[in-house]
Protein backbone atom coordinates (compact mmCIF):
# COMPACT_ATOMS: atom_id res chain seq x y z
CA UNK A 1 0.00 0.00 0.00
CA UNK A 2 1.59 3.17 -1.00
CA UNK A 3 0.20 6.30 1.10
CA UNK A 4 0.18 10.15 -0.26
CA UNK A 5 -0.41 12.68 2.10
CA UNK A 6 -1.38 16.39 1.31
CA UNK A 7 -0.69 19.02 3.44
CA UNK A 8 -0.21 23.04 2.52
CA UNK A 9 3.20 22.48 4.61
CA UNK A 10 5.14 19.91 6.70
CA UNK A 11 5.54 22.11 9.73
CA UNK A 12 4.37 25.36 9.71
CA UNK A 13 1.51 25.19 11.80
CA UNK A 14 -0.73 22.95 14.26
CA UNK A 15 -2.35 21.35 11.05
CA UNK A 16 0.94 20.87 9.29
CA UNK A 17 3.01 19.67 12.42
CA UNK A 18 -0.25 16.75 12.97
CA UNK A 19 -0.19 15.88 9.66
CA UNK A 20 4.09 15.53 9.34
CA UNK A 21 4.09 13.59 12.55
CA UNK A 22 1.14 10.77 11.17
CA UNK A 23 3.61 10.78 7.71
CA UNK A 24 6.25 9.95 10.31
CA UNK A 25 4.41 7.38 12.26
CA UNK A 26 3.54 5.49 8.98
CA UNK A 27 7.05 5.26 8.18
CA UNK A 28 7.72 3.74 11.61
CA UNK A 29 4.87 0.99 10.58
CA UNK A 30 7.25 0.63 7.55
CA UNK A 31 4.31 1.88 4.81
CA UNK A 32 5.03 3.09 1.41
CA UNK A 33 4.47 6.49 2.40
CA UNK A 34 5.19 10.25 0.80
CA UNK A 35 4.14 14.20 1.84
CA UNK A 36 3.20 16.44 -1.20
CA UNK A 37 3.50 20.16 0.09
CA UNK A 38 3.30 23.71 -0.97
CA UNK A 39 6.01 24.65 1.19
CA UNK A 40 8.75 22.60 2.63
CA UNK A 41 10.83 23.71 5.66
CA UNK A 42 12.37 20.07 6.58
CA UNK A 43 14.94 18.65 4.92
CA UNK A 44 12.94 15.08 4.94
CA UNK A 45 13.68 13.29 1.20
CA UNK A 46 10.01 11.57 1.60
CA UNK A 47 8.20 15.48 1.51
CA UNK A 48 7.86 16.48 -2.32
CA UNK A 49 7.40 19.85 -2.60
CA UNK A 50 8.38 22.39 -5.82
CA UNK A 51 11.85 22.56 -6.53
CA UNK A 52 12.88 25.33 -9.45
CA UNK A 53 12.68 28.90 -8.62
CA UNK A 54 10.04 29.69 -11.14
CA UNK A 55 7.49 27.15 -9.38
CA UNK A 56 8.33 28.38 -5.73
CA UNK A 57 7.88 31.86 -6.73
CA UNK A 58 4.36 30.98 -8.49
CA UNK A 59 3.52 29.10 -4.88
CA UNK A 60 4.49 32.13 -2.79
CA UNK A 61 1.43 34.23 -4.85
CA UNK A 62 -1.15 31.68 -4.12
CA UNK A 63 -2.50 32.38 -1.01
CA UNK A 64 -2.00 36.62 -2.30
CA UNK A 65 -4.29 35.11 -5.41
CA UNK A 66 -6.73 32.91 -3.06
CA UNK A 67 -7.33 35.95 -1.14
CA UNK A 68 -8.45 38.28 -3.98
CA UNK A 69 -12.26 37.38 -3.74
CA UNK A 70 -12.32 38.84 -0.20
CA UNK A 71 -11.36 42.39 -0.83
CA UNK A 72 -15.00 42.33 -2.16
CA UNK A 73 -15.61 42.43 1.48
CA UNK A 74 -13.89 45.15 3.40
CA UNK A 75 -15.71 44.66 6.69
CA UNK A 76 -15.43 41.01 7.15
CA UNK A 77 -13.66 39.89 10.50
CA UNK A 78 -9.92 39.44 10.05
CA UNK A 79 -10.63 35.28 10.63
CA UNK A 80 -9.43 32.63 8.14
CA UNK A 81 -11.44 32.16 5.58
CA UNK A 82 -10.40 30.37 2.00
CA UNK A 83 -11.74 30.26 -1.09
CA UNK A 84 -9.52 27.67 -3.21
CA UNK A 85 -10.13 29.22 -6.38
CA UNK A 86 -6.67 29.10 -8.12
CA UNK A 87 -6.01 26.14 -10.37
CA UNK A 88 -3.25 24.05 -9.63
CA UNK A 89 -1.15 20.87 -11.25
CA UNK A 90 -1.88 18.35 -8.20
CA UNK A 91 -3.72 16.19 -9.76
CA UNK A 92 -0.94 15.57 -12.73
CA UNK A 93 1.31 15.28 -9.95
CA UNK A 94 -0.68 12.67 -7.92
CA UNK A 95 -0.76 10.73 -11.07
CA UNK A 96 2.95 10.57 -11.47
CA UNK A 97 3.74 9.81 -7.25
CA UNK A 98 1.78 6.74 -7.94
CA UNK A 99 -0.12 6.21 -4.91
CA UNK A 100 -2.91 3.70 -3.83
CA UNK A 101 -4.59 6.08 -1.78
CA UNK A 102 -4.33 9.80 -0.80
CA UNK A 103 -4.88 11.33 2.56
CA UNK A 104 -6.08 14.94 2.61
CA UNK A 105 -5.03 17.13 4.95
CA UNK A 106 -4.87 21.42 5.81
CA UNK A 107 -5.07 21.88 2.02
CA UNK A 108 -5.52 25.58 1.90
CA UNK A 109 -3.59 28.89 0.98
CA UNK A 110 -4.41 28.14 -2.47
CA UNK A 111 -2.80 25.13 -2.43
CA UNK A 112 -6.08 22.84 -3.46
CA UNK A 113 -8.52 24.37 -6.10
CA UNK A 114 -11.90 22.65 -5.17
CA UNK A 115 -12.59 21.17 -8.37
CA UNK A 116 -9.36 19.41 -8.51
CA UNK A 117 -10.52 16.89 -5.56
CA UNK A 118 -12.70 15.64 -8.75
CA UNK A 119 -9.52 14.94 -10.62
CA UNK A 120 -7.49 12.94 -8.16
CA UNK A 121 -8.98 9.54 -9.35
CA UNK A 122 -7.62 7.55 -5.89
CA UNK A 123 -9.81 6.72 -3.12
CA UNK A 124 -9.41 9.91 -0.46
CA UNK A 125 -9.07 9.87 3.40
CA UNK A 126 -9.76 13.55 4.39
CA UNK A 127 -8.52 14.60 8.09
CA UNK A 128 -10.18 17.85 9.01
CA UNK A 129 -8.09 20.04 10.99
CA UNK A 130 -10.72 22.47 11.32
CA UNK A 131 -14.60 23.13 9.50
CA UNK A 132 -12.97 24.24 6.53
CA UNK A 133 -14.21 21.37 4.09
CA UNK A 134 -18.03 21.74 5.04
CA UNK A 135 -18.47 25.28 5.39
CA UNK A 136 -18.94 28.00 2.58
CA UNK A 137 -15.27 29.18 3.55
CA UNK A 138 -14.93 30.11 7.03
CA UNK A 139 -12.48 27.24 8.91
CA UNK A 140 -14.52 28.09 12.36
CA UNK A 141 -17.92 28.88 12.09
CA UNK A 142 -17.99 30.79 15.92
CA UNK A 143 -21.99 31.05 16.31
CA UNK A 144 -22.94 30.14 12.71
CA UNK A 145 -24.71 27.26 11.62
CA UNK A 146 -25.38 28.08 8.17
CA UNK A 147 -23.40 25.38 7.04
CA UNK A 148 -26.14 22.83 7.78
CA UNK A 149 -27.68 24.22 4.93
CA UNK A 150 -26.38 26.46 1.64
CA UNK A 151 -24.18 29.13 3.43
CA UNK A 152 -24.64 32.49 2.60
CA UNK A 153 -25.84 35.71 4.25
CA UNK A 154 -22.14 35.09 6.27
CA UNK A 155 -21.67 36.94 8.78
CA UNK A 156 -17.80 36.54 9.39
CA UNK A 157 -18.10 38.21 5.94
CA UNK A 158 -20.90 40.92 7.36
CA UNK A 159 -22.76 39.46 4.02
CA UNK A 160 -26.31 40.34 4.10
CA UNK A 161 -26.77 38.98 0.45
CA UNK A 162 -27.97 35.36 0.21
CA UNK A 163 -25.98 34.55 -3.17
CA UNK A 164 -22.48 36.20 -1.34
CA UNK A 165 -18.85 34.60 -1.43
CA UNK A 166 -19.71 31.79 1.04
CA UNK A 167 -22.80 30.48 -1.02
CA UNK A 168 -20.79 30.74 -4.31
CA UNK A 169 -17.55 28.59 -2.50
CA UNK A 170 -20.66 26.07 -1.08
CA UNK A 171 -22.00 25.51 -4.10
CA UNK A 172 -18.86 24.78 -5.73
CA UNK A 173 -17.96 22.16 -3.21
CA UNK A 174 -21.41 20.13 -3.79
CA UNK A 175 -21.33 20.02 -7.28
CA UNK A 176 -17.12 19.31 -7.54
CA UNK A 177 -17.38 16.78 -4.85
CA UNK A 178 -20.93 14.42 -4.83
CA UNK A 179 -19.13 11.55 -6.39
CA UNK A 180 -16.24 11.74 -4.58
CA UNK A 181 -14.89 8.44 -3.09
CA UNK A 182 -14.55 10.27 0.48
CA UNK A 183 -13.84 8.96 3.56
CA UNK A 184 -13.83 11.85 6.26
CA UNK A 185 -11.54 11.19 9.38
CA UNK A 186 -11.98 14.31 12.68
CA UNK A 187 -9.03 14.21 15.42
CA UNK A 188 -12.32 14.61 17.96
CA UNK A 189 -15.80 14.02 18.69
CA UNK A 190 -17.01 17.41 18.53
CA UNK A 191 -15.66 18.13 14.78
CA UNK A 192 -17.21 15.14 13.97
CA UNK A 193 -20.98 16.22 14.99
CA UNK A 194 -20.47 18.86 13.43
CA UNK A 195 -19.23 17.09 9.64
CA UNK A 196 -22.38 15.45 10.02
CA UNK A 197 -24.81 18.15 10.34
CA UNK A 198 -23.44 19.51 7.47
CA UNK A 199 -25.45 19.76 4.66
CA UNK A 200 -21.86 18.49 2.46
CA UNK A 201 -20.91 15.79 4.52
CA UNK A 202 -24.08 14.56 5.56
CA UNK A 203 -24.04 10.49 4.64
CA UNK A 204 -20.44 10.06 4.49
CA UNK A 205 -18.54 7.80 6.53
CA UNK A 206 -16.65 9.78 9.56
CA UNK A 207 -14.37 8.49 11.54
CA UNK A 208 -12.87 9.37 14.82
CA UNK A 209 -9.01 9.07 15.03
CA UNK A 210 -6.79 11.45 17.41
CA UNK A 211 -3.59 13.17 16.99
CA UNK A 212 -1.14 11.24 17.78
CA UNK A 213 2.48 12.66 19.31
CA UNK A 214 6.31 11.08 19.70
CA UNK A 215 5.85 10.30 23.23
CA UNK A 216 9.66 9.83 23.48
CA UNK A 217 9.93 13.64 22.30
CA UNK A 218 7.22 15.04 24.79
CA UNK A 219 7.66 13.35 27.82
CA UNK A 220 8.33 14.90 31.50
CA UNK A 221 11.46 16.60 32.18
CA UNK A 222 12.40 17.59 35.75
CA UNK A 223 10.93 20.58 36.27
CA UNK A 224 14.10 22.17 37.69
CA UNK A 225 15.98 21.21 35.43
CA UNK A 226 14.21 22.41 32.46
CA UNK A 227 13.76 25.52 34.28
CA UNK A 228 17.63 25.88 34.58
CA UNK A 229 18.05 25.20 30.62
CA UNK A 230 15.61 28.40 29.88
CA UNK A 231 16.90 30.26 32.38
CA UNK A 232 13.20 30.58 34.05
CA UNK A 233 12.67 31.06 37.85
CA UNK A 234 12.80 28.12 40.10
CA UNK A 235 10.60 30.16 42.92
CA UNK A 236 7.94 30.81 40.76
CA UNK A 237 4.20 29.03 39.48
CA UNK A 238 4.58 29.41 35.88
CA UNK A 239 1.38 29.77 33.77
CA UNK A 240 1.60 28.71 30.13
CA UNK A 241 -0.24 30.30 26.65
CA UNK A 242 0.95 29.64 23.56
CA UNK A 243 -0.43 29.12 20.23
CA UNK A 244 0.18 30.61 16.80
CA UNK A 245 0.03 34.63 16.96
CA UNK A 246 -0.57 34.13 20.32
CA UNK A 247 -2.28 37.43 21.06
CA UNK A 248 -3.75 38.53 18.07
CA UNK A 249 -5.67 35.53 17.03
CA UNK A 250 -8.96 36.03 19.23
CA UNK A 251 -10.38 32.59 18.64
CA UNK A 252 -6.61 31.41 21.24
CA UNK A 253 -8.64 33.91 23.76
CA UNK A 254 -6.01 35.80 25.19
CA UNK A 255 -9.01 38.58 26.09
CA UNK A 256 -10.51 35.75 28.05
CA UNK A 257 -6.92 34.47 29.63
CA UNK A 258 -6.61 38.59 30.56
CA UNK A 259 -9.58 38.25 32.22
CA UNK A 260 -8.71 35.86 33.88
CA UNK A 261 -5.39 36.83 35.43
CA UNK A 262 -7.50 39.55 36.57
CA UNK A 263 -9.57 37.15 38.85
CA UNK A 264 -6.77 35.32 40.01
CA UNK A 265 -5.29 38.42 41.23
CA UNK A 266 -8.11 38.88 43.60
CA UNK A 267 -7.30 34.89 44.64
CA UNK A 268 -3.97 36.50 45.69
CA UNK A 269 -2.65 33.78 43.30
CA UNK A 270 -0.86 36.06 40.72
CA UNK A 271 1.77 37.38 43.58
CA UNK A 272 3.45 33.74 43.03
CA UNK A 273 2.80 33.41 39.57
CA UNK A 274 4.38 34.27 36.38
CA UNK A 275 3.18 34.35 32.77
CA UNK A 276 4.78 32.56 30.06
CA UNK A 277 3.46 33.60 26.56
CA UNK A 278 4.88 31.41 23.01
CA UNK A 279 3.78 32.08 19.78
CA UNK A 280 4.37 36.26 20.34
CA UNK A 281 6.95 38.60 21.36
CA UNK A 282 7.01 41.40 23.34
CA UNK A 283 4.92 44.16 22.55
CA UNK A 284 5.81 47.63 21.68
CA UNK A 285 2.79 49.00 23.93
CA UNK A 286 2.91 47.11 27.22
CA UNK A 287 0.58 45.05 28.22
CA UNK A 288 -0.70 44.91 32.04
CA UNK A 289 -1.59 41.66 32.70
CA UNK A 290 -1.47 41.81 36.71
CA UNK A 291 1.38 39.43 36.97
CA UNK A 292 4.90 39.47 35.39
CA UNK A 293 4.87 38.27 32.05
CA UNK A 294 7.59 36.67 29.73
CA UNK A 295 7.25 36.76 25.52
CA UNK A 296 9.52 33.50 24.58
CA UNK A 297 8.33 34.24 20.82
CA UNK A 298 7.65 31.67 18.21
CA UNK A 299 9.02 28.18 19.40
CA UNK A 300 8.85 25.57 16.49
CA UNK A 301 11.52 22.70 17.31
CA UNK A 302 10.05 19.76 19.50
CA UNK A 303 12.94 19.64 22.14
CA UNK A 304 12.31 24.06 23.03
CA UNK A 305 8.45 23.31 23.23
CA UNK A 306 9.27 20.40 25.78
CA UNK A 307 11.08 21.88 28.01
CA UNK A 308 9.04 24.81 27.89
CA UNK A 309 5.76 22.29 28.98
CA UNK A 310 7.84 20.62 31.16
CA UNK A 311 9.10 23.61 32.54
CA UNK A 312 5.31 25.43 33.21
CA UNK A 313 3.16 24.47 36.29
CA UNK A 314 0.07 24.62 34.28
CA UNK A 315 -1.16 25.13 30.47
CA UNK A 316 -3.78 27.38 29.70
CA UNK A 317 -6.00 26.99 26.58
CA UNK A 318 -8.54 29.82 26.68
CA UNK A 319 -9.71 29.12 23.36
CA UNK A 320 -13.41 29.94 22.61
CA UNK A 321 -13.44 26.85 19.23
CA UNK A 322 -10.68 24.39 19.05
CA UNK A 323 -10.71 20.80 17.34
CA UNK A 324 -8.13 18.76 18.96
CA UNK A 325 -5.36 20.97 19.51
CA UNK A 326 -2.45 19.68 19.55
CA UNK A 327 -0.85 22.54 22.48
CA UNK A 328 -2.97 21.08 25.02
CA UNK A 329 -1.49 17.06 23.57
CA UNK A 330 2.03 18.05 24.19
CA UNK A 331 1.15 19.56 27.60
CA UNK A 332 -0.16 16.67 28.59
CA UNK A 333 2.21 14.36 27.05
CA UNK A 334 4.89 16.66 28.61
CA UNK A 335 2.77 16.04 32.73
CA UNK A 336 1.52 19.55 32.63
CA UNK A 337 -1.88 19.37 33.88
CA UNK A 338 -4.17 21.93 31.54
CA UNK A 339 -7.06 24.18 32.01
CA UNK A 340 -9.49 24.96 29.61
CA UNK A 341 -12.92 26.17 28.50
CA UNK A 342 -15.29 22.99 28.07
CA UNK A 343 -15.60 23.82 24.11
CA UNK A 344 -14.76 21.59 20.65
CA UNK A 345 -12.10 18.40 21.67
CA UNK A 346 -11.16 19.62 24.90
CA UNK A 347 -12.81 16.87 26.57
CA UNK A 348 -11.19 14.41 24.42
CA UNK A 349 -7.85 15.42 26.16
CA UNK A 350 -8.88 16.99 29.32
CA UNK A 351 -11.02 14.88 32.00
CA UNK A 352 -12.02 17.16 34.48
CA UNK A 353 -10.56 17.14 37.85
CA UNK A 354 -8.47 14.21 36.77
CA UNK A 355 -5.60 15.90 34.75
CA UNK A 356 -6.74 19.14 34.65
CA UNK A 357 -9.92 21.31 34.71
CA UNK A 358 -12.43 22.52 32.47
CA UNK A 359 -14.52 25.15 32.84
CA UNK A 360 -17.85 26.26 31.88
CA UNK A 361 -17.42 27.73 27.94
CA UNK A 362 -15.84 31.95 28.49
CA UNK A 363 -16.42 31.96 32.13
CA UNK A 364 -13.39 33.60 33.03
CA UNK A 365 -13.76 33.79 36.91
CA UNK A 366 -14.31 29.66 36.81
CA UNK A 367 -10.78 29.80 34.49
CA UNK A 368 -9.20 31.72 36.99
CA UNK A 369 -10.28 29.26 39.72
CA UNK A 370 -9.38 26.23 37.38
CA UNK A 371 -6.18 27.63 37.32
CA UNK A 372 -5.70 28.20 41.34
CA UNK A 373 -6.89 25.04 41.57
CA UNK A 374 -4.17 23.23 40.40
CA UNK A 375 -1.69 25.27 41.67
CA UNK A 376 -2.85 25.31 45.04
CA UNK A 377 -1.96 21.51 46.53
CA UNK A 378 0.92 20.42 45.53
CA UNK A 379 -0.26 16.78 46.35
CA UNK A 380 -3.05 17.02 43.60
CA UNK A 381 -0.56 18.53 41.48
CA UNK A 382 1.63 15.75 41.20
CA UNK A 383 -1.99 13.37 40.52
CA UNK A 384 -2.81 15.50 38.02
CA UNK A 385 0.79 15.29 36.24
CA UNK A 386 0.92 11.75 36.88
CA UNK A 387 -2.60 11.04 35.29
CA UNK A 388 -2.01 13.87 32.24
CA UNK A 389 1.23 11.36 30.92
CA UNK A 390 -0.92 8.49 31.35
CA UNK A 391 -3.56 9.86 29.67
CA UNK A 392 -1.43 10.49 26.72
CA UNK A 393 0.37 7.27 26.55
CA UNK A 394 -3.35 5.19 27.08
CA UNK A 395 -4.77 7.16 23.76
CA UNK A 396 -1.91 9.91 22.01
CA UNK A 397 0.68 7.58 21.11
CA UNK A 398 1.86 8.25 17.72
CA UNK A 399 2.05 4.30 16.66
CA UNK A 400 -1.72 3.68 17.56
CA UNK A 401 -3.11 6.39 15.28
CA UNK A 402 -1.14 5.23 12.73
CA UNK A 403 -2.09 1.83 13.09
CA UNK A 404 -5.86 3.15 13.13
CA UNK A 405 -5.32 4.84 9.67
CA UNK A 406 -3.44 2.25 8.24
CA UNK A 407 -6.90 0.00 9.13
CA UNK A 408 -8.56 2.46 7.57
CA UNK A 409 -6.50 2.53 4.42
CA UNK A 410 -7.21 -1.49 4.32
CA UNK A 411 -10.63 -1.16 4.73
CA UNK A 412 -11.45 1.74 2.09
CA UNK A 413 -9.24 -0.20 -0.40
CA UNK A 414 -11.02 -3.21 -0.12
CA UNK A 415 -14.13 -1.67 -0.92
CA UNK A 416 -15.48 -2.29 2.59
CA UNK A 417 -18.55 -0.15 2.91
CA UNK A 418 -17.86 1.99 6.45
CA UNK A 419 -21.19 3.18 8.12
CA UNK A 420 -22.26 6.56 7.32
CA UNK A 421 -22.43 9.73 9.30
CA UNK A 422 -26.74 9.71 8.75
């Protein structure tokens, strides 16, 4: 069996890092296995990507090109939101890699036209890192549920037209893809309710399969000691936040994590209590968070986000829609207990009071407490380490979701009918 992934990249981002590491645990299961990218940043011979100078300057305009449509739209909210409009020459080079079957991933940027999904001629395994493939172009839908239906009218596009941008990209999706051999895989339960009330998806076989993570990269590190290596204070609780543009992104929530900090202020927590902040850098106009706050900027090798887990007291994922992110994994792979709002896969890695805390959905005095909580006995502290690890070792290891896609794989070549999502 000979395995194709797509992916926009191999590492640049939470999508692309999920999708390199399940590449990597199929060649541990020693399958036939490749990574076709738009941009390559590793140096791994088994991730095709363009090569001449000519093709990577065409990829750079892509997602410049795939953004054109939205300038009709000046007042839209600054969220991602893709229309896959510009042709590309995948499905030409699918035909030449060969494989058996291909297995969709993050596909946007203009990396994937719609219509080419049509052209691929191999059964397809589609892992949805977000709502991107059902919706009319948004890749979270916040309070929307248009995309049970047709789209349109959207309001991250502040589209009061019926027939707007996100009907047009809808439409094109049902008539490009209703004879698609699809199989549609979700890293948690709550992205997969939500592929099957959509009006695209609706019928389709959806499967459940988690990230998986190197367990031998993100494990526990004493806490001193990893403390020592980043120079961080050893007489200090250490709150951790990071994500991709960390504080600019609203759907992370840093407004609801300032809130928060705010409330655990009047806890008389924040006295002992520093901030650690990846995925940003310090900002030009200081921000007063109510406890002293350090910018490690963008972290994007394995062994630096480790340490850093390993060298926090607690993770904090204020998030307001998340699929199965993979932060709160490698805290958790790492013994950091987490704390979270009770929204989208959360509660596929967190189990509440066990090894961490979840709190009602953008109640930031419970957040606040969630995050005392844990820091206040050191007793239940170690539990809730101890039971984080196991948590990730019982259903994160990188070896059983490969092994559950390579069943997968098996079963979708063999023409084995899976049940569908109705």
């Amino acid at each position: 069996m000979k395995v194709l992934l797509l992916s926009s990249s191999d590492f640049i981002g939470g999508a692309a890092r999920a999708a390199y590491r399940l590449h990597k645990g199929f060649e541990q299961l020693k399958i036939d296995t490749q990574m076709l990218v738009q941009v390559k940043s590793s140096d791994d011979a088994s991730v095709v990507a363009p090569q001449t100078n000519l093709k990577k300057s065409a990829v750079a305009l892509r997602p410049s090109l795939d953004y054109l449509p939205l300038r009709l739209y000046p007042q839209r909210d600054r969220t991602n939101f893709s229309t896959q409009w510009v042709p590309d020459s995948i499905a030409s080079r699918i035909k030449q890699l060969a494989p058996d079957i291909v297995n969709l991933h993050w596909v946007c940027d203009g990396f994937l036209q719609i219509e080419t999904l049509a052209k691929l001629d191999r059964p397809i395994v589609w892992t949805l890192h977000d709502m991107w493939a059902f919706t009319g172009g948004c890749h979270y839908s916040q309070d929307c549920d248009r995309y049970t239906a047709s789209c349109g009218n959207c309001p991250q596009l502040h589209s009061d037209q019926t027939c707007d941008l996100s009907r047009w990209i809808w439409s094109r999706k049902t008539k490009a893809w209703k004879n698609l051999n699809l199989t549609i895989v979700t890293p948690s339960h709550w992205l997969a309710k939500c592929a099957r009330t959509s009006s695209l998806f609706q019928g389709l076989p959806i499967e459940v399969i988690p990230h998986g993570i190197d367990l031998e990269q993100y494990k526990p590190i004493d806490r001193k000691l990893a403390r020592s290596i980043l120079n961080l204070p050893q007489d200090k609780q250490l709150i951790l936040f990071t994500a991709v543009q960390a504080t600019s992104d609203r759907r992370k929530g840093f407004h609801l994590l300032r809130a928060a900090l705010e409330h655990l202020n009047q806890l008389d927590r924040a006295a002992k209590a520093e901030l650690l902040v990846v995925g940003a850098f310090q900002p030009s106009d200081s921000i007063e968070l109510g406890l002293q706050t350090r910018y490690l900027g963008r972290l994007n090798d394995d062994v630096s986000l480790a340490l850093t887990y390993a060298a926090a007291d607690v993770f904090v994922a204020p998030s307001t829609q998340d699929n199965l992110p993979n932060t709160v994994m490698e805290a958790i792979a790492c013994g950091t207990p987490c704390v979270a709002f009770n929204i989208g896969g959360m509660a596929d890695l967190i189990d509440h009071q066990c090894n961490g805390y979840l709190a009602q959905p953008f109640q930031t005095e419970e957040l606040a407490h969630g995050i005392a909580w844990i820091l206040a006995d050191p007793e239940r502290h170690r539990r809730l380490a101890e039971a984080a690890r196991q948590k990730a070792e019982q259903e994160f290891a990188l070896e059983k979701q490969a092994t559950r896609y390579v069943t997968l794989f098996q079963q979708v070549l063999a023409g084995i009918r899976l049940p569908s999502s109705t």
